[in-house]
Protein backbone atom coordinates (compact mmCIF):
# COMPACT_ATOMS: atom_id res chain seq x y z
CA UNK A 1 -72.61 55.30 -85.80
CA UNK A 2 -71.05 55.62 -88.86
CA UNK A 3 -67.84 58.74 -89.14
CA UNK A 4 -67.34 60.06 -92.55
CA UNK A 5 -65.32 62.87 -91.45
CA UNK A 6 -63.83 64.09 -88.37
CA UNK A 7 -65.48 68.07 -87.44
CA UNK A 8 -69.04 66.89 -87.22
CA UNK A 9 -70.20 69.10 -90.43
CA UNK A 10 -73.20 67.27 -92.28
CA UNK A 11 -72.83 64.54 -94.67
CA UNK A 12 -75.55 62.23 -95.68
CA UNK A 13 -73.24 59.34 -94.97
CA UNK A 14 -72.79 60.78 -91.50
CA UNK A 15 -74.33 59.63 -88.47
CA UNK A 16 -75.13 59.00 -84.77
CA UNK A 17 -77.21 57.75 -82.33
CA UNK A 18 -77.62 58.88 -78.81
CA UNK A 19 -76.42 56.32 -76.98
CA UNK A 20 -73.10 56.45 -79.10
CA UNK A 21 -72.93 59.59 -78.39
CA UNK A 22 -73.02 58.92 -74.69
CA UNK A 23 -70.64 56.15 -75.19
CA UNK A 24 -68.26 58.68 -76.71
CA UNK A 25 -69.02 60.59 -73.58
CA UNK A 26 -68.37 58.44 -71.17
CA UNK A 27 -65.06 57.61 -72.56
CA UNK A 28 -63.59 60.83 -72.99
CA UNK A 29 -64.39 62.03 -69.85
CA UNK A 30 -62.29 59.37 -68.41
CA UNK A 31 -59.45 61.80 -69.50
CA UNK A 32 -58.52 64.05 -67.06
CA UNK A 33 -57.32 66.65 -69.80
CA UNK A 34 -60.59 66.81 -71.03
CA UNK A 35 -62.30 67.11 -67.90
CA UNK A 36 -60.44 70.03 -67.17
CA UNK A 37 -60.68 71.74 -70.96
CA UNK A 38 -64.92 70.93 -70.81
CA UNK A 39 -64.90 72.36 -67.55
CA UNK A 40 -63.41 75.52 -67.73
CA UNK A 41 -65.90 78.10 -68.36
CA UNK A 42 -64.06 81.19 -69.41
CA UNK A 43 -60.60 82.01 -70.79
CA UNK A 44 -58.46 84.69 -71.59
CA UNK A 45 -55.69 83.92 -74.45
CA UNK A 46 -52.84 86.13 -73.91
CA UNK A 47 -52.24 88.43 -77.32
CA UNK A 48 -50.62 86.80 -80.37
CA UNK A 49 -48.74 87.98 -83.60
CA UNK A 50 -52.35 88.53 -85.26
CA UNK A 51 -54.12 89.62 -81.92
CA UNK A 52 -52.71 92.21 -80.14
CA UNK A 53 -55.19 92.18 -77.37
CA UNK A 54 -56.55 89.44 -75.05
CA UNK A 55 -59.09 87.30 -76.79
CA UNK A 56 -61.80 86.36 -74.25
CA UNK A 57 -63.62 83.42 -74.76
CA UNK A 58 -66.70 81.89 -72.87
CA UNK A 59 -67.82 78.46 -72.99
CA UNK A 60 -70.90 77.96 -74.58
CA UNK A 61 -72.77 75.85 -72.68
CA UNK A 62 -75.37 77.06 -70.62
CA UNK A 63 -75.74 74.49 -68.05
CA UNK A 64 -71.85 75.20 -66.83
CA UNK A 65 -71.67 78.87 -67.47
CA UNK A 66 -74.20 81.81 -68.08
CA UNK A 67 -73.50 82.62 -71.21
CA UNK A 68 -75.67 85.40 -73.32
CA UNK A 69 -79.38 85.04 -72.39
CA UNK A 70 -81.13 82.71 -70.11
CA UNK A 71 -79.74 81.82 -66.53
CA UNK A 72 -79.89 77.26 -66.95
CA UNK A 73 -77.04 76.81 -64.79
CA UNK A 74 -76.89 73.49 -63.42
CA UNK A 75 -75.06 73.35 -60.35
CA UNK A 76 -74.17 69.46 -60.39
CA UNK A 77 -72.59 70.24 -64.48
CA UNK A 78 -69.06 69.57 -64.72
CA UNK A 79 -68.75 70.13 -68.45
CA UNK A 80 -70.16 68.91 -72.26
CA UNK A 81 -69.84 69.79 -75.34
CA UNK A 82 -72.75 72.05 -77.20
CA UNK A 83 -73.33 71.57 -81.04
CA UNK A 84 -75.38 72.69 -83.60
CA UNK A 85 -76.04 72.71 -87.61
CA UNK A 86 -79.54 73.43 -89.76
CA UNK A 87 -79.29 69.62 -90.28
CA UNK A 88 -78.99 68.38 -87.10
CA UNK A 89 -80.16 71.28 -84.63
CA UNK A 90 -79.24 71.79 -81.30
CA UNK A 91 -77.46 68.93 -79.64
CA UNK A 92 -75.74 68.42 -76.00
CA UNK A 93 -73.51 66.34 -74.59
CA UNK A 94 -73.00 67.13 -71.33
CA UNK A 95 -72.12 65.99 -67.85
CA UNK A 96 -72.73 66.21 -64.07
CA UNK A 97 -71.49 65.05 -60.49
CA UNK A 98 -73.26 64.66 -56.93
CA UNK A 99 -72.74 62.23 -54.42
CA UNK A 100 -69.76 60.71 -56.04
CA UNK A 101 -71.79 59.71 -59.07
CA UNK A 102 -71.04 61.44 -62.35
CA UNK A 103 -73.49 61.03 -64.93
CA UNK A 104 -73.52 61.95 -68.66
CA UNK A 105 -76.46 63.46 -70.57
CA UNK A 106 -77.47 63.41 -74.56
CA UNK A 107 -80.00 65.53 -76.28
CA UNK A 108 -80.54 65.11 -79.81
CA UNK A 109 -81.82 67.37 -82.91
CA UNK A 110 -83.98 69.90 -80.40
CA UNK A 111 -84.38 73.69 -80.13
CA UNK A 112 -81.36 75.70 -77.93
CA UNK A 113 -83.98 75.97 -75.28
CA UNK A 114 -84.40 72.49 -74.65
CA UNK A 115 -81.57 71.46 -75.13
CA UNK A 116 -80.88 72.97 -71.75
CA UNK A 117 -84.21 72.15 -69.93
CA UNK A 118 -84.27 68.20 -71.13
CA UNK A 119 -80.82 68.04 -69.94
CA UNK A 120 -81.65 69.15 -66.99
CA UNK A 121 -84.82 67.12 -66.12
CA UNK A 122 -82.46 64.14 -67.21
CA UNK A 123 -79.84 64.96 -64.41
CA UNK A 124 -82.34 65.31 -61.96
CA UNK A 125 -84.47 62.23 -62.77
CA UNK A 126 -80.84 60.18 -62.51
CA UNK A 127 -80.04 62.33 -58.95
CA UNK A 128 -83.31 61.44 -57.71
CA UNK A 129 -83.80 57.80 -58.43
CA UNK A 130 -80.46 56.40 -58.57
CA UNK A 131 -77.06 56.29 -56.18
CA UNK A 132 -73.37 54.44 -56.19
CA UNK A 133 -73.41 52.08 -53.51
CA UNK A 134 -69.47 51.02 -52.70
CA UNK A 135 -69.11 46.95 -53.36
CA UNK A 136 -66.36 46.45 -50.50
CA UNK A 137 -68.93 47.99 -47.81
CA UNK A 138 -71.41 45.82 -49.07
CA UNK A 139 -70.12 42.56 -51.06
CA UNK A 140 -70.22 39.42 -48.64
CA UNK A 141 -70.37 36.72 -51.02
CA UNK A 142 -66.51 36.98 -51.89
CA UNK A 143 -64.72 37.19 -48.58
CA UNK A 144 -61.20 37.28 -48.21
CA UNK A 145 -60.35 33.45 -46.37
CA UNK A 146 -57.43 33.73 -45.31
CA UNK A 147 -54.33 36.83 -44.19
CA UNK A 148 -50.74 36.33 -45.00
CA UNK A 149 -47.67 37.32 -43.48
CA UNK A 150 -46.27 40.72 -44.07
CA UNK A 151 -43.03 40.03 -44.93
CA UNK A 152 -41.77 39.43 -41.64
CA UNK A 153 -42.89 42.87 -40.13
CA UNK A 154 -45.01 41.40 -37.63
CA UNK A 155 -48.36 42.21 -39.33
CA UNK A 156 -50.79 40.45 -42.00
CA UNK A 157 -52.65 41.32 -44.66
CA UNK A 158 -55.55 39.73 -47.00
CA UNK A 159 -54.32 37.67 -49.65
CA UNK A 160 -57.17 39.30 -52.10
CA UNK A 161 -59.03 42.71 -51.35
CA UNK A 162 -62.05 44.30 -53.05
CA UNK A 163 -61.32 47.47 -54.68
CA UNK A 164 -62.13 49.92 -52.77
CA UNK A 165 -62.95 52.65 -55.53
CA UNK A 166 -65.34 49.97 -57.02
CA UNK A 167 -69.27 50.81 -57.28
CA UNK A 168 -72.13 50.15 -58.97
CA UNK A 169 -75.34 52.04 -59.27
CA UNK A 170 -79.17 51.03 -58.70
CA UNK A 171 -82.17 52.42 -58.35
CA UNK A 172 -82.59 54.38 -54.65
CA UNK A 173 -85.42 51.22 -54.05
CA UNK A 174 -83.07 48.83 -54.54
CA UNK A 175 -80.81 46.77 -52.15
CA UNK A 176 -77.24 45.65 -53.45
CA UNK A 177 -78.48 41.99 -52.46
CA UNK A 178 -80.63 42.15 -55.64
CA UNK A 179 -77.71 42.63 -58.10
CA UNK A 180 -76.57 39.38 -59.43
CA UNK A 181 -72.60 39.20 -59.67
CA UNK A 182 -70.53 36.99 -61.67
CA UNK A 183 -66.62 36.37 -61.46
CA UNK A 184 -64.19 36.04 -64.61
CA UNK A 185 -60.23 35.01 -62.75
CA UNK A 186 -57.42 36.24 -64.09
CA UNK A 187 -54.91 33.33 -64.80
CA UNK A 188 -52.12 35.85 -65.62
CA UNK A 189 -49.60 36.82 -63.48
CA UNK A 190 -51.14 40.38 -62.57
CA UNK A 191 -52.27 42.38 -59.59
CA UNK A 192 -55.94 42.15 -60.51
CA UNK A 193 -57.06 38.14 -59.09
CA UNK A 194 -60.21 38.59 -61.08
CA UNK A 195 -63.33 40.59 -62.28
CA UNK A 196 -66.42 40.90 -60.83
CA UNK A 197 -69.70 41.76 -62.76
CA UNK A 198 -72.93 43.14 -61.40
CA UNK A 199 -76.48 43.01 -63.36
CA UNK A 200 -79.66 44.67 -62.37
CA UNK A 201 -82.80 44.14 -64.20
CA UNK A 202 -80.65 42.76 -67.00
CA UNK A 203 -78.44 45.33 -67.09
CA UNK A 204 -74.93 45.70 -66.04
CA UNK A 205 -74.25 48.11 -63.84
């Protein structure tokens, strides 16, 4: 990827790939602000000093929010972002929930009715093959040893825990035995002991 300005407009010097673009993704929907601006699918701004009515505005993408023709709504879509020039055509970035797995979407230089369809097919191919599997239900391998005192309360607790919002996804014929973990410690004073890491087929996950 390679920025030469910051609204998106064409320049030769100007480029993307999907997987960037999914990167991108990813990372801004880790804002909550975002999440909540991508998902909102219609909006009334009050009048201003150059409107004097309400200006209604509908969010553009289809998979969210029937908008003009076509009916592609996507129940499982949480929110994306839809763009378009004659240089690049239609693209979509665009994301979905179900089962506690959110999952992001990229289509690239198509027309605006696959944009839609593709996106779709993509969600449903990720739905039906893969799910999160929680690592504290499942990990064995890194077993707390030992309990502590509770600061004299009369109770105990584990010196280490797993976190217990951690996952990681495989395919639905997969067992979490088959993803190989490794451990990085933290030698800093910090709440977090250490990271674990878990591969699949090469890939983290």
């Amino acid at each position: 990827t390679h920025f030469v300005n910051s609204h998106g407009l064409h320049d030769e010097n100007h480029y993307t790939c999907s997987y960037d673009m999914a990167l991108i993704g990813q990372a801004a929907y880790a804002n909550e602000t975002f999440r909540i601006i991508t998902g909102t699918k219609a909006r009334m701004i009050p009048p201003t000093n150059k409107h004097a009515e309400e200006t209604p505005l509908q969010n553009h993408n289809k998979l969210l929010h029937r908008y003009q023709s076509g009916n592609y709504v996507y129940e499982y879509c949480t929110g994306g972002k839809t763009g378009y020039t004659t240089d690049a055509n239609s693209t979509l970035v665009t994301f979905a929930e179900k089962d506690g797995m959110a999952l992001v979407s990229v289509v690239m230089n198509t027309d605006r009715i696959s944009e839609w369809t593709d996106s779709i097919a993509m969600f449903n191919y990720g739905f039906d093959n893969f799910h999160l599997i929680s690592v504290s239900e499942n990990e064995t391998k890194y077993d707390v040893q030992e309990d502590v005192k509770d600061g004299g309360l009369g109770g105990s607790q584990p010196f280490v825990t797993l976190d217990k919002a951690a996952s990681i996804i495989l395919p639905k014929t997969a067992e979490f035995s088959e993803a190989k973990s490794t451990i990085e410690y933290n030698n800093e004073v910090s709440e977090v002991a250490g990271v674990i890491t878990y591969s699949y087929a090469d890939r983290v996950v």
